[in-house]
Protein backbone atom coordinates (compact mmCIF):
# COMPACT_ATOMS: atom_id res chain seq x y z
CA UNK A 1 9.17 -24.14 -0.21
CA UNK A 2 5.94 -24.69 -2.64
CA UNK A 3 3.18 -22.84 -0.73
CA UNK A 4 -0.36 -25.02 -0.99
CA UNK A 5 -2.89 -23.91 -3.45
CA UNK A 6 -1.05 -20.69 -4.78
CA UNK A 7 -0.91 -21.64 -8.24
CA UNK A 8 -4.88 -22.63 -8.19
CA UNK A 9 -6.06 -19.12 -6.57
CA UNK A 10 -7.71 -16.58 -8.98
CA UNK A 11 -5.12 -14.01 -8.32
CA UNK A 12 -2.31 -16.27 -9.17
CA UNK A 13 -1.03 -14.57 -12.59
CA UNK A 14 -2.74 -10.90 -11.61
CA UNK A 15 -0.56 -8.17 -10.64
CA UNK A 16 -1.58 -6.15 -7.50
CA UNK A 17 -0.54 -2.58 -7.84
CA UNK A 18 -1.04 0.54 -5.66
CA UNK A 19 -3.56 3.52 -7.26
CA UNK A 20 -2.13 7.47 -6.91
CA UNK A 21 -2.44 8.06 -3.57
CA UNK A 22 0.02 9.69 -1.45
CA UNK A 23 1.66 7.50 0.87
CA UNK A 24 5.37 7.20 2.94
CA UNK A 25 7.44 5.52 5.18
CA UNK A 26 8.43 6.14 8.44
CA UNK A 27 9.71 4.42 11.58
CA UNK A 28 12.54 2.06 11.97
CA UNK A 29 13.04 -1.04 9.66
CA UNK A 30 11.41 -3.83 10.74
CA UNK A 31 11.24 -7.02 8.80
CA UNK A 32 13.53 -6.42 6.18
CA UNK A 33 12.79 -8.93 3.03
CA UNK A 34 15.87 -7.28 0.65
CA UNK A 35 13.86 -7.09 -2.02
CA UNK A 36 13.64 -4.47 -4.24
CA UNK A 37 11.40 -1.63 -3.49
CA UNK A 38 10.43 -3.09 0.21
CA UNK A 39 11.91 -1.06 3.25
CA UNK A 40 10.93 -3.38 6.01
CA UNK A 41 9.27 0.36 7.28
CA UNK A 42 6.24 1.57 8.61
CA UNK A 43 3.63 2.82 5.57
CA UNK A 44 1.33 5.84 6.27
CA UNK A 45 -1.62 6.53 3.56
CA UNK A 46 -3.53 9.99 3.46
CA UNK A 47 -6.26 10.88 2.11
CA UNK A 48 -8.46 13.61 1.59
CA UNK A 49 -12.04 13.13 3.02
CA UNK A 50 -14.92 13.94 0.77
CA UNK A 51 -17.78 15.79 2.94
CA UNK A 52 -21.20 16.06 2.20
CA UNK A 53 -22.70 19.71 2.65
CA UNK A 54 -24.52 19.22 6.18
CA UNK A 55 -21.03 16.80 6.95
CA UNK A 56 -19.02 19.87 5.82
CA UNK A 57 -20.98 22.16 7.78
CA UNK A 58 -20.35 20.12 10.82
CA UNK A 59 -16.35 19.50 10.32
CA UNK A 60 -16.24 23.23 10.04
CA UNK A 61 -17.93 23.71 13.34
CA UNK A 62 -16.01 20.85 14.64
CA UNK A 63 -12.56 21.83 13.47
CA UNK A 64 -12.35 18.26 12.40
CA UNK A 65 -8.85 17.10 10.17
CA UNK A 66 -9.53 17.46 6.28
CA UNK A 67 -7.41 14.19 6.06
CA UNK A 68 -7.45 11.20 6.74
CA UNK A 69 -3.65 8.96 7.55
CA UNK A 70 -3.87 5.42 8.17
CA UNK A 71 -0.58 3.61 9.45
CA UNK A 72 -0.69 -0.02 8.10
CA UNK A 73 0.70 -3.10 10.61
CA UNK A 74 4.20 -4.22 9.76
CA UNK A 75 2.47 -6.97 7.58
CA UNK A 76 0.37 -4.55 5.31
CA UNK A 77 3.08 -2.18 5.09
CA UNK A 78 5.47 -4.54 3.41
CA UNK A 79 2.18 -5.72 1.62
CA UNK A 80 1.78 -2.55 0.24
CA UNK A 81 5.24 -2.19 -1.18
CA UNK A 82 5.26 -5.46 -2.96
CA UNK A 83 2.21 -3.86 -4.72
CA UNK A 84 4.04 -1.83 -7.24
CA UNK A 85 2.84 -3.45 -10.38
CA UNK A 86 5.49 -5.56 -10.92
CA UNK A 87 4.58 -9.08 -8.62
CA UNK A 88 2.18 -11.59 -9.10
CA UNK A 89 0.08 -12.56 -6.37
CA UNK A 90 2.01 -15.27 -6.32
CA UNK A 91 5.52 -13.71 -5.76
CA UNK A 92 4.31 -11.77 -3.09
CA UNK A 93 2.52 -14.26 -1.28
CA UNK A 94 6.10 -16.54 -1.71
CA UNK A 95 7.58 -13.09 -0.24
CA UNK A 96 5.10 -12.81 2.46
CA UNK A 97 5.73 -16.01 3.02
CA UNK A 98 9.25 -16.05 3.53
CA UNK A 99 9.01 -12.78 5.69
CA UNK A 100 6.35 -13.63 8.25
CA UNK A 101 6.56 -17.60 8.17
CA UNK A 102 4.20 -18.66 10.68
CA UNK A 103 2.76 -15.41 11.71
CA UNK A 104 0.88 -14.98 8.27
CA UNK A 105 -0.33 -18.73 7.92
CA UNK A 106 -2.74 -19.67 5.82
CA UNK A 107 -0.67 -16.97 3.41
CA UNK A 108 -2.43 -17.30 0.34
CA UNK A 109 -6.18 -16.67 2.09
CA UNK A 110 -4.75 -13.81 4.49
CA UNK A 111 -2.92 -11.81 1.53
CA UNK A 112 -6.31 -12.15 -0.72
CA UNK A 113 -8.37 -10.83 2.05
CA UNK A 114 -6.00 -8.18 2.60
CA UNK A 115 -5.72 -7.28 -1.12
CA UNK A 116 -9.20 -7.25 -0.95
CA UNK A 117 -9.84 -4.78 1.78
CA UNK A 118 -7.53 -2.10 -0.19
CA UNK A 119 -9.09 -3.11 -3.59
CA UNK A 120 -12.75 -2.16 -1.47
CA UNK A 121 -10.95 1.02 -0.34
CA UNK A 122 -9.96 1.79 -3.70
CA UNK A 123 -6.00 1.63 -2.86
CA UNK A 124 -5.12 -0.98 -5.21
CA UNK A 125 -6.14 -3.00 -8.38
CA UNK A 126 -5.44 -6.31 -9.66
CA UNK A 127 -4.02 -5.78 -13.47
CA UNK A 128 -3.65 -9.03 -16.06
CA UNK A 129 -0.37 -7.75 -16.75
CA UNK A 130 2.61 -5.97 -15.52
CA UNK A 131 1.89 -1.68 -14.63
CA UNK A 132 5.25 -0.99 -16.95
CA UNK A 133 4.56 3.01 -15.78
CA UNK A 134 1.34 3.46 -17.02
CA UNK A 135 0.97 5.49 -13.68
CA UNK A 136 3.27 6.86 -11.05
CA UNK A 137 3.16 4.17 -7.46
CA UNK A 138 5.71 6.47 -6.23
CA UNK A 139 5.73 7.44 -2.11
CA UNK A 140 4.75 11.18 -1.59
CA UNK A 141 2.85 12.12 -4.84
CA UNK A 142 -0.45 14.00 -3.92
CA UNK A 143 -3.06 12.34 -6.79
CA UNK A 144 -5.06 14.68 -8.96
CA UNK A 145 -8.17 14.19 -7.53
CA UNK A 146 -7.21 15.02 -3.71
CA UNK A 147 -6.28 18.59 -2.26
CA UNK A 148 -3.51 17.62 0.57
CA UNK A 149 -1.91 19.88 2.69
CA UNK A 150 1.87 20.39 2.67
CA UNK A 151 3.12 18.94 5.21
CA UNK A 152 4.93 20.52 8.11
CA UNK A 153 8.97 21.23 8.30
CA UNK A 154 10.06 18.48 10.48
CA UNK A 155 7.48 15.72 9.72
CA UNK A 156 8.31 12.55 9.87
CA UNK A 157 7.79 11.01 6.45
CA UNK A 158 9.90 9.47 4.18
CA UNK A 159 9.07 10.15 0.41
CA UNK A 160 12.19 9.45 -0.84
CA UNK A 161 11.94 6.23 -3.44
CA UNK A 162 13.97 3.36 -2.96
CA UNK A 163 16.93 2.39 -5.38
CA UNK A 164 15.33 0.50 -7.92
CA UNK A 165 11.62 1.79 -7.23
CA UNK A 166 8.79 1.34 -9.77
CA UNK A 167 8.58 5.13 -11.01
């Protein structure tokens, strides 16, 4: 089914595609599109926070987490793994669409403002052509420019890629 207005939006022809950031799956499959690279799983993104001396001062007094993880909804999370680089906007949103049906209706406007809140986060860009492993959108790798703890024996992440993962 032709979605309305997908071929007209200014993402269109743009590929979204996840930054280095270290992120996994976890959880039980959900809504599982079979598509390559999509689990159907919950996603969990950490990252390191970046204090401020007086803020630093304070988390150290505090004993506040160096880190912060944000679980996505079922929807983002299988957002976020169609965002490897290798999708239009307008496969995924045809994706999305045949996924979530009614629940993600108007598709086209819901998956731009969502690709927009992790573009304003700085969790994704929108490239005029395909990533073809200019960078690693891999689960589990800790980027260059964040300090992560290990994690603990027993956690419950999943960092294993997919058969058929974008490196």
């Amino acid at each position: 089914m032709e979605i309305s207005g997908l071929q007209d939006h200014n993402f269109a022809d743009q590929y979204p595609c996840r930054l280095p950031v270290w992120w996994a799956r976890h959880g039980d499959v959900g809504k599982d599109p079979q598509v390559r690279g999509v689990s159907g799983r919950t996603i969990t993104i950490r990252i390191e926070k970046k204090f401020k001396r007086f803020e630093k001062f304070m988390a150290r007094i505090l004993r506040a987490p160096k880190e912060l993880r944000r679980p996505l909804d079922t929807m983002n999370s299988m957002l976020w793994e169609l965002c490897d680089g290798s999708r239009t906007f307008a496969e995924v949103c045809q994706i999305m669409n045949d996924v979530f049906q009614e629940d993600i209706s108007p598709v086209v406007a819901r998956t731009a403002q969502a690709l927009g809140l992790l573009q304003y986060h700085q969790l994704i860009l929108m490239l005029e052509e395909p990533l073809d492993g200019r960078w690693s959108v891999r689960p589990g790798l800790i980027p260059n420019n964040q300090q992560l703890s290990i994690l603990k024996e027993g956690h419950v992440y999943d960092v294993t890629p997919l058969s058929g993962e974008m490196p």
